[in-house]
Every structure is written in C-alpha cells, then in structure tokens.
Protein backbone atom coordinates (compact mmCIF):
# COMPACT_ATOMS: atom_id res chain seq x y z
CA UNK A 1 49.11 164.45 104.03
CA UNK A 2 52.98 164.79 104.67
CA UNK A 3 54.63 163.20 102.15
CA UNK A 4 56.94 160.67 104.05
CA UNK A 5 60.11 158.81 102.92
CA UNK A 6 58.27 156.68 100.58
CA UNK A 7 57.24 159.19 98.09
CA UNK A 8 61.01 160.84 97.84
CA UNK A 9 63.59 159.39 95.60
CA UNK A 10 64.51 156.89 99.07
CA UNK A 11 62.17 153.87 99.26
CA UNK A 12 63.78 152.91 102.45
CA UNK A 13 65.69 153.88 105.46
CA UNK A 14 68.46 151.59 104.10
CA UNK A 15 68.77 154.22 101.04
CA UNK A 16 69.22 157.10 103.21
CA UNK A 17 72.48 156.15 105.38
CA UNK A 18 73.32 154.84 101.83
CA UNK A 19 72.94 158.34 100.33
CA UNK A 20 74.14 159.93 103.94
CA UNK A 21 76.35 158.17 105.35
CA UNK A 22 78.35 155.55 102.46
CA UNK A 23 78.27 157.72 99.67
CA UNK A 24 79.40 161.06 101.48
CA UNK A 25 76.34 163.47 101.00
CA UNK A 26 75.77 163.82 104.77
CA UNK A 27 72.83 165.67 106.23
CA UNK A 28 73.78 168.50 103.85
CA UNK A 29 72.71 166.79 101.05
CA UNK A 30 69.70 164.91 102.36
CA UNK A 31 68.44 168.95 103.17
CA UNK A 32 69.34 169.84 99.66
CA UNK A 33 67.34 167.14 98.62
CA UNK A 34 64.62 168.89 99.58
CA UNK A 35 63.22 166.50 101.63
CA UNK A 36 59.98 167.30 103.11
CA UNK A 37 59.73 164.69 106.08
CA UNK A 38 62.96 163.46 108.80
CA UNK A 39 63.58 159.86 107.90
CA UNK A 40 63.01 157.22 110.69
CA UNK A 41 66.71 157.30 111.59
CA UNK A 42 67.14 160.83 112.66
CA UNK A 43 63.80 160.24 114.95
CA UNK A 44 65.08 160.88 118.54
CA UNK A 45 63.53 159.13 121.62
CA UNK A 46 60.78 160.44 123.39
CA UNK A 47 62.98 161.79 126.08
CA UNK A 48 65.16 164.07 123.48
CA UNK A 49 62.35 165.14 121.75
CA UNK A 50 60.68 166.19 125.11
CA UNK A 51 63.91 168.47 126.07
CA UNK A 52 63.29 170.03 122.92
CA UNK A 53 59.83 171.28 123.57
CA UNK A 54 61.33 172.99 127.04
CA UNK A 55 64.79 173.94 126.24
CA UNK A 56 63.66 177.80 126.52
CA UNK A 57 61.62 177.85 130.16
CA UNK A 58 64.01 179.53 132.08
CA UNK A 59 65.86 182.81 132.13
CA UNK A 60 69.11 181.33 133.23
CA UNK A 61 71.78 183.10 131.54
CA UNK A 62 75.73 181.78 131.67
CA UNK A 63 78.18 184.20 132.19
CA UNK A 64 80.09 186.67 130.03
CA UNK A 65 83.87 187.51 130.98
CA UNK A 66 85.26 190.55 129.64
CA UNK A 67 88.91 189.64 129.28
CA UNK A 68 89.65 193.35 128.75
CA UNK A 69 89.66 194.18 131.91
CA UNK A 70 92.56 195.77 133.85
CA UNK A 71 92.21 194.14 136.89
CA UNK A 72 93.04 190.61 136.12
CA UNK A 73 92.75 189.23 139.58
CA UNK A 74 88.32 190.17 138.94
CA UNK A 75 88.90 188.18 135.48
CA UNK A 76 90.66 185.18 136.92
CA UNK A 77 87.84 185.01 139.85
CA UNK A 78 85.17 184.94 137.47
CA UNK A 79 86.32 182.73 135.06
CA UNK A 80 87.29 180.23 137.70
CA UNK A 81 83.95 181.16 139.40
CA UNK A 82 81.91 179.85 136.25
CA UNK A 83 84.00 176.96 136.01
CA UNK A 84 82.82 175.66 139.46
CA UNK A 85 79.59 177.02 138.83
CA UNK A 86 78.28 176.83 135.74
CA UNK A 87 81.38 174.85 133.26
CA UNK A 88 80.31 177.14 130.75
CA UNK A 89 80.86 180.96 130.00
CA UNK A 90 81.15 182.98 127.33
CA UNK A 91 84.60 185.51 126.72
CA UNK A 92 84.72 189.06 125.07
CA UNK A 93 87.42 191.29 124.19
CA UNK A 94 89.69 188.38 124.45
CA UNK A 95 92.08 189.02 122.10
CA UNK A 96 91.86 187.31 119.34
CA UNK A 97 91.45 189.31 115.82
CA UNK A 98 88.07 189.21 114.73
CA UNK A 99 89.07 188.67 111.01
CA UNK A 100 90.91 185.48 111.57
CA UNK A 101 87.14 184.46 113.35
CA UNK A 102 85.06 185.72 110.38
CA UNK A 103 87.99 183.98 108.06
CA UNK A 104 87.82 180.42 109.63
CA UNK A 105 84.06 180.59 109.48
CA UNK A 106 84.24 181.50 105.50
CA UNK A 107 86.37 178.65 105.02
CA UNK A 108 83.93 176.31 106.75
CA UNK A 109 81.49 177.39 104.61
CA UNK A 110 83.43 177.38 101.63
CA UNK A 111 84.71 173.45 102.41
CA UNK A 112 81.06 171.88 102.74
CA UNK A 113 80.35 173.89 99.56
CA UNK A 114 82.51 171.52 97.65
CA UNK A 115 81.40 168.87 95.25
CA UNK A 116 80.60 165.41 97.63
CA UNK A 117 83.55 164.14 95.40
CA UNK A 118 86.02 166.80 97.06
CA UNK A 119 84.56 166.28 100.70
CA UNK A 120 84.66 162.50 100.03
CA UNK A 121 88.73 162.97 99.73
CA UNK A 122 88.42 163.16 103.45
CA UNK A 123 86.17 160.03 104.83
CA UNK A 124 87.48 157.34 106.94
CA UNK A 125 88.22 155.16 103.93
CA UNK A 126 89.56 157.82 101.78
CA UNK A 127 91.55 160.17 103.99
CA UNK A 128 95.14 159.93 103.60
CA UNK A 129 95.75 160.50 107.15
CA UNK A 130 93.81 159.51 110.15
CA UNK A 131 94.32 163.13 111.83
CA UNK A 132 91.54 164.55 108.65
CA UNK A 133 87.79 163.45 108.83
CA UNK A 134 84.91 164.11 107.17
CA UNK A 135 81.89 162.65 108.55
CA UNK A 136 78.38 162.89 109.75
CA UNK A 137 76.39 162.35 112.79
CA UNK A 138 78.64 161.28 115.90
CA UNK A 139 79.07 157.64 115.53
CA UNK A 140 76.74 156.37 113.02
CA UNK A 141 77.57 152.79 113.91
CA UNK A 142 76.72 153.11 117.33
CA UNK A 143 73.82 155.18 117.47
CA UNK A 144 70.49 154.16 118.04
CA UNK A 145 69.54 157.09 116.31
CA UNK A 146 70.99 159.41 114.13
CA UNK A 147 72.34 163.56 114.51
CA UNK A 148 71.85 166.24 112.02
CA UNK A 149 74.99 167.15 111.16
CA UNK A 150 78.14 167.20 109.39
CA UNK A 151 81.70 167.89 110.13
CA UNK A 152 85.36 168.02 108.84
CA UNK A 153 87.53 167.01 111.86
CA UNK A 154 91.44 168.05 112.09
CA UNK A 155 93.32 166.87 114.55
CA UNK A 156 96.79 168.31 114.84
CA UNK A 157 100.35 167.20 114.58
CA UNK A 158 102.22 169.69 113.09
CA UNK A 159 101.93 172.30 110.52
CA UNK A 160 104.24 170.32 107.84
CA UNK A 161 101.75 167.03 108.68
CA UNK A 162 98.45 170.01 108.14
CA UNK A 163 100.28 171.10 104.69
CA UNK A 164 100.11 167.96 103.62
CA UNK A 165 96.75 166.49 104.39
CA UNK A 166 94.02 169.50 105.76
CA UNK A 167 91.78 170.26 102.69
CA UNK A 168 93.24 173.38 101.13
CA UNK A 169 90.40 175.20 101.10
CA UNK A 170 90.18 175.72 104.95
CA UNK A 171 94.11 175.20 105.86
CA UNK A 172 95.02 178.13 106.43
CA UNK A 173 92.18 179.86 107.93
CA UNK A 174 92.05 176.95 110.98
CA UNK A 175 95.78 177.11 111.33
CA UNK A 176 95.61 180.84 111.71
CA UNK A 177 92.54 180.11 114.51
CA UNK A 178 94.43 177.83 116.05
CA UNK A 179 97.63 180.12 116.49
CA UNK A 180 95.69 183.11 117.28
CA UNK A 181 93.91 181.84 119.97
CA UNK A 182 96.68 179.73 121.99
CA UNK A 183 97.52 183.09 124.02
CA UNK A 184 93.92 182.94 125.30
CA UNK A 185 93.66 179.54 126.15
CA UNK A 186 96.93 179.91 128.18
CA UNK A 187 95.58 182.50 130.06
CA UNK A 188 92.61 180.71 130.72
CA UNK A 189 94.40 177.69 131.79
CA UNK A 190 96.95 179.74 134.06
CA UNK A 191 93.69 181.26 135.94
CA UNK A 192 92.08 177.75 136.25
CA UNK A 193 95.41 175.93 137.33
CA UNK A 194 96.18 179.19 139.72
CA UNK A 195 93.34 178.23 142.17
CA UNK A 196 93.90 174.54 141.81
CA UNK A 197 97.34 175.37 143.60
CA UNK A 198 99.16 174.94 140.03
CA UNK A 199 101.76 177.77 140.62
CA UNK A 200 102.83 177.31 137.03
CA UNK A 201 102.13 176.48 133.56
CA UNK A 202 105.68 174.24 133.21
CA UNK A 203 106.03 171.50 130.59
CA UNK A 204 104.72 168.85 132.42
CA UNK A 205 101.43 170.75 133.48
CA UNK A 206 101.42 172.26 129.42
CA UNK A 207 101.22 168.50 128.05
CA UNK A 208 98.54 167.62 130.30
CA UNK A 209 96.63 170.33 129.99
CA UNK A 210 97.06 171.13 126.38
CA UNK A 211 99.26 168.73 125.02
CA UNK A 212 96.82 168.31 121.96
CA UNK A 213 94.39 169.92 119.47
CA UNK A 214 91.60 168.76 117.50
CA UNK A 215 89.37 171.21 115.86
CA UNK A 216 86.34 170.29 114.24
CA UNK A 217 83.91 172.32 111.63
CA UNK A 218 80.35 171.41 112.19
CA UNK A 219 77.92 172.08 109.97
CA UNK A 220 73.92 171.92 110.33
CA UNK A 221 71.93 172.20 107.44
CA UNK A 222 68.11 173.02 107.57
CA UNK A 223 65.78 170.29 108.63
CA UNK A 224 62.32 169.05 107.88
CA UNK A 225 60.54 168.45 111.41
CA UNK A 226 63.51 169.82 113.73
CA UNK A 227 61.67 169.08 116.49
CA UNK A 228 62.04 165.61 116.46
CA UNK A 229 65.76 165.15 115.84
CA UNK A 230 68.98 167.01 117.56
CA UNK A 231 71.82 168.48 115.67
CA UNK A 232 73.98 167.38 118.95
CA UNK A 233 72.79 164.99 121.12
CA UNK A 234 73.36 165.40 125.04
CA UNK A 235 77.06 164.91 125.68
CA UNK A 236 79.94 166.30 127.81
CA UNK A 237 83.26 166.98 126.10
CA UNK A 238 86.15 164.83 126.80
CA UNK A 239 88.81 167.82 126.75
CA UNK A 240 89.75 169.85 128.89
CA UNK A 241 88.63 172.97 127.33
CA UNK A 242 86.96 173.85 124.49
CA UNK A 243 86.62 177.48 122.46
CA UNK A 244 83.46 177.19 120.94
CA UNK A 245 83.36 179.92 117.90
CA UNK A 246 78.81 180.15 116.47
CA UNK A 247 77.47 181.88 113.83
CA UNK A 248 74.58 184.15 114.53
CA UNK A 249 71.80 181.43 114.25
CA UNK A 250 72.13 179.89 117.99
CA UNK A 251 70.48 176.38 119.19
CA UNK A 252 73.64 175.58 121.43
CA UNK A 253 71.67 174.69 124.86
CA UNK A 254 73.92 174.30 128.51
CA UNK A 255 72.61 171.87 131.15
CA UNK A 256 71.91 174.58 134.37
CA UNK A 257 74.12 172.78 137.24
CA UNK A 258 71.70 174.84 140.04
CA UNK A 259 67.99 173.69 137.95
CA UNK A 260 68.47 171.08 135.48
CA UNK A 261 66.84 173.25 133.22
CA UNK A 262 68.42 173.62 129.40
CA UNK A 263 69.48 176.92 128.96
CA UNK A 264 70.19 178.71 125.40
CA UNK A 265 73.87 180.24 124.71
CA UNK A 266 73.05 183.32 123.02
CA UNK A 267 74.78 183.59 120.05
CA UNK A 268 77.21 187.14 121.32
CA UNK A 269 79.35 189.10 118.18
CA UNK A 270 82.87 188.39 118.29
CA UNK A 271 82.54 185.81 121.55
CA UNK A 272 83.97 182.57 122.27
CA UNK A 273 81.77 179.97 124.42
CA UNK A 274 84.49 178.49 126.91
CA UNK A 275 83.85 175.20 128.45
CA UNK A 276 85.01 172.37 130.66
CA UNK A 277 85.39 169.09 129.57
CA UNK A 278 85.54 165.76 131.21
CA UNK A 279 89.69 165.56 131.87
CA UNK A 280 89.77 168.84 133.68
CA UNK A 281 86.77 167.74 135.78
CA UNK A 282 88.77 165.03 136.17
CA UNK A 283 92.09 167.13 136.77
CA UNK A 284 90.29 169.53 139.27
CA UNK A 285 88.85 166.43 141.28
CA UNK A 286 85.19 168.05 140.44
CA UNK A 287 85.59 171.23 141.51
CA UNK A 288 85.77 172.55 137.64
CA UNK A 289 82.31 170.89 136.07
CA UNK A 290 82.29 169.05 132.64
CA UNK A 291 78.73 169.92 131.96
CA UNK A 292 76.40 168.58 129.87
CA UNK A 293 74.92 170.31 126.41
CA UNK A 294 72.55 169.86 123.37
CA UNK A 295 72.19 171.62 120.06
CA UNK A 296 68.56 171.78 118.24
CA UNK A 297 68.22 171.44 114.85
CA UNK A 298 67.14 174.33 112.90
CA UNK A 299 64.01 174.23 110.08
CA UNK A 300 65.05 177.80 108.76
CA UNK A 301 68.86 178.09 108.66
CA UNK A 302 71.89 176.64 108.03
CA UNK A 303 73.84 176.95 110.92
CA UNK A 304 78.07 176.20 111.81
CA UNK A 305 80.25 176.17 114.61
CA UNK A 306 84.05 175.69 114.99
CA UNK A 307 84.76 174.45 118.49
CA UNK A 308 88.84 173.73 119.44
CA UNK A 309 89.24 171.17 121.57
CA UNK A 310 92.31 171.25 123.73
CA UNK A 311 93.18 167.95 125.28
CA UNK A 312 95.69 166.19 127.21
CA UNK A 313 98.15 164.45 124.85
CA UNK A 314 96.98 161.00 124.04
CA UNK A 315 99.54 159.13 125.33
CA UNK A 316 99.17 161.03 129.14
CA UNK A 317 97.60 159.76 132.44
CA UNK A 318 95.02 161.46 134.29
CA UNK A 319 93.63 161.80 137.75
CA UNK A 320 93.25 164.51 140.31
CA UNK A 321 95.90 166.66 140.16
CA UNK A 322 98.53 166.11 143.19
CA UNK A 323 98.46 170.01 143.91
CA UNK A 324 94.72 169.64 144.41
CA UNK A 325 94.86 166.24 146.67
CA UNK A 326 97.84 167.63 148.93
CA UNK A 327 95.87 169.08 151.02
CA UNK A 328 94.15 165.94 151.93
CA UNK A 329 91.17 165.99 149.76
CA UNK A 330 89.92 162.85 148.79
CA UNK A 331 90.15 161.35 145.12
CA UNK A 332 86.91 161.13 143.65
CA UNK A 333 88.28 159.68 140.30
CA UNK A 334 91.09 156.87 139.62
CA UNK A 335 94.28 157.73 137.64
CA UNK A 336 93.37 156.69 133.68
CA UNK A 337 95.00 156.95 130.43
CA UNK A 338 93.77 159.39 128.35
CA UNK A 339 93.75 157.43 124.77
CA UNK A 340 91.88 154.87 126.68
CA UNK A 341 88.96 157.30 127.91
CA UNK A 342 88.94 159.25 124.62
CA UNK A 343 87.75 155.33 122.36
CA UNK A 344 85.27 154.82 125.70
CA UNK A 345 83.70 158.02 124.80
CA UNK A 346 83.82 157.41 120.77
CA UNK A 347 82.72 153.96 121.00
CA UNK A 348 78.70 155.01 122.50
CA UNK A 349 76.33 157.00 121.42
CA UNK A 350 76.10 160.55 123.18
CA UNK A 351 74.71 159.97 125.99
CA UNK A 352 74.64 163.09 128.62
CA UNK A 353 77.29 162.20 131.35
CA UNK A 354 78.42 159.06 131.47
CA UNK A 355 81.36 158.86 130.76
CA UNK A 356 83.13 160.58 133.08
CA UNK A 357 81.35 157.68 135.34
CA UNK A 358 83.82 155.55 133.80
CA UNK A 359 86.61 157.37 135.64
CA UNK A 360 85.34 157.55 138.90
CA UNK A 361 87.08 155.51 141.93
C-alpha cells in the first residue's frame, strides 16, 4: 500500500500549506521531506492530469532561429514568422555569453540552497521591498489546486534599489543576465515592431514595449506521483516577451496554434526559448500570438528555469498599436491600462487563455 499523507509527519492537508506555504519550506522542502505520496492539494483536475498523459503525441517541433546569421532580413522573417505562427521559438548564437547563462543558473541554485530562514528574508511579509519575492505555487490563495514549484521573483527598478534588497547570493549573476541580454531583446523587438509598421524603436515605443523587467528563478524539485500535479499550470504570459533560459531536464510544453496538441520545448545548449505574451498580442492586434504553455513535474530531477519578462511599464496604456490600425484594420481589443491587466491576471488561478479575453472589445 502507498503510504499516503497520514502516515508522514503531516496528519492533514492543513499541515502541509502550513509547512509549504506559511512557514517558507515550499515544494522544495516538502520533496526533501521525502515524501512518498502528492498531498490532496497539489492533485490537479481531471482535465490537467489528462494533458499530461498526451503531452508527447505529436512531432510538432517550434522553431530554432540562428541569430548568427548574416543576412538579417532571413532572421527578422523568421522570427516574425514564428511569432504569427507559432508565439514561441527558440534562439541560438544570439549573443549573449554563455558564462553569464551558466552563472545565473549557479546562483539559482545556490539561493534555494539556503537555510528556509535565509529564503524566508524574502516572503511577502518579510521582504523589505515589494520588487523581491520568494514564494511558491502561483497564487496559493486563489488556486483551487496547488503547483509544484518555487520561485524568487525580482522585479526591477534600478541597480542602487537591486543593491539594496536582491538576495546577495544571486545579485549579481541576474543583473549581469539582465544587462547581457537587453541587446537581444532589442533586436528582437526592432524585427517584431518592423513588420507591425513601427519604423523605430523611439522612447515612446521603448516604454511600451520594454519599459519594465521582472525576472523570476523557478525552481522544481522532484515529485512523488508527477503525473497528477503540474509544475506550471496552463497560462499565457502577460508580457510582451519573455527569454526563457532551462536547464537540461525539459518538461516546458507549447500549446500547437495549427493542432491543439502540447508540444515539448527541447531543452537546446546555450538557447533561449522566446515567447509572446498577452500585451504584444495585444499590441500587434493578434497578429503576434500569446500562446498558451504547461510545465510537468518531474519524479527524477530537480529542474530550474530563469525566464525575463519584459513588460510594458506599469503605469502605460495598451491597445492595438496605431501603426498597425492605420491601415484600416479593425481593433480586436480595447485600449487598457497595463497595472490593471497585470492584478486581473494575478488575482485567478492559471487558467490557459483567459485573460487576454478580458481585453478584448
């Protein structure tokens, strides 16, 4: 017989978001535990656990854009091309050092490593700032049922404000990500703004397209029974890009825009795994696709990522960019604050793609 909840040190569910959630061990600690069965809370529905039996039926692959290439005008077309297509791609040769990737993803080890007193520094009650998070799950207070993972979330202001209140231990090494890897996203945002008619990156266009940063290190931790709970439950982002940096272990899955089907992003050396997010959908008027994505939890490995979020600034309004609606093209979504869709998203659960309902006319 399995040995369930009952006959580990929790006698109830109650005890485990206790343990989990209140007292800062996350999911990382629950694994450490050594627990042998998922508790009740991490139990997805039916529905979830269904994807996860037939994430791997097709052989769908999204593309990979060699940024290396001389003839920029090719690289431009295909990135836009899986934008439309696909809202996910992966990029090589793209620039960025591959020491300051293998450095940021040392320091996310190293920072869930700490004693839960260190990482507790960091919670929602504790942290000193609200732009540092540690947490678990996505939005434990909202959820029906609960994710398997962890995270340290950063959002950025400044490097003074990040000298102050970012953990020490992983400072530098995401400061150093960040600043490596602004050249790419520029680029990236030039070609997708080009064929939206956006002649330029200026100021204005900058602010709304990445006016701010928030980077987040995820961790997974081995689970009992992964099968029946996600690490990431079906979601779209609410950026407008993101530069997802995985480890070698893999379990990211992409929602296939042409079959529905749940395709696998193959963990590739030295990548990034570029993709849309709801306010460039938004920005684009659809052509550009937010698209839905998963990650499975893992009963072998402990698994991170390190995704960068680059957003409009808070405080800016979007809608379908005027470039893309001068040439008569209806608006599919209404003009919305940005601040104001961001809490819509945080205040559900994950759930696929609503949310960019929310903004439509």
């Amino acid at each position: 017989m399995a040995p369930t909840l009952s006959t580990t040190q929790f006698s109830n569910p109650a005890e485990v978001t206790d343990f989990v959630v209140h007292k800062g061990n996350g999911v990382k600690g629950l694994s450490e535990t050594g627990i042998k069965a998922l508790p009740d809370q991490y139990i997805q529905p039916f529905e979830e656990r269904l994807i996860n039996k037939f994430v791997n039926e097709t052989d769908e692959a999204i593309p990979v854009i060699d940024m290396s290439n001389p003839d920029e005008n090719r690289v431009a077309e295909a990135v836009c091309d899986a934008a439309e297509k696909w809202g996910f791609f992966q990029v090589i040769n793209h620039g960025v050092p591959l020491e300051v990737l293998d450095d940021v993803k040392t320091a996310t080890h190293r920072f869930f490593n700490l004693p839960v007193e260190e990482k507790c520094k960091f919670t929602k009650e504790n942290s000193l700032s609200t732009t540092v998070r540690f947490g678990t799950s996505f939005s434990p207070l909202a959820e029906q049922a609960l994710e398997w993972k962890d995270y340290l979330s950063l959002f950025f202001v400044s490097e003074a404000e990040a000298e102050q209140f970012w953990p020490d231990i992983c400072r530098n090494e995401t400061l150093e990500y960040i600043d490596k890897s602004k050249k790419m996203v520029r680029k990236l945002l030039e070609y997708l703004g080009k064929n939206l008619n956006v002649k330029e990156l200026d100021e204005t266009k900058e602010s709304l397209f990445m006016g701010s940063i928030r980077v987040n290190l995820n961790y997974y931790p081995i689970c009992p029974n992964p099968d029946l709970t996600v690490g990431v439950g079906r979601h779209s982002d609410v950026s407008s890009l993101t530069i997802l940096l995985q480890d070698q272990i893999g379990g990211l899955h992409v929602r296939s825009l042409a079959s529905g089907n749940w395709v696998h992003v193959p963990p590739v050396p030295g990548s990034f795994v570029i993709n849309i997010g709801d306010a460039m959908q938004i920005l684009s008027n659809g052509r550009y696709k937010s698209v839905e994505h998963r990650v499975l939890a893992n009963g072998n490995n402990n698994r991170i990522s390190v995704p960068i979020f680059v957003n409009p600034k808070p405080e800016s309004v979007i809608g379908p960019l005027p470039e893309v609606i001068a040439n008569g093209e209806e608006p599919i979504y209404r003009d919305i604050l940005y601040s104001d869709y961001v809490r819509y998203f945080f205040r559900k659960a994950h759930d696929g793609k609503k949310t960019v309902d929310y903004a439509k006319i």
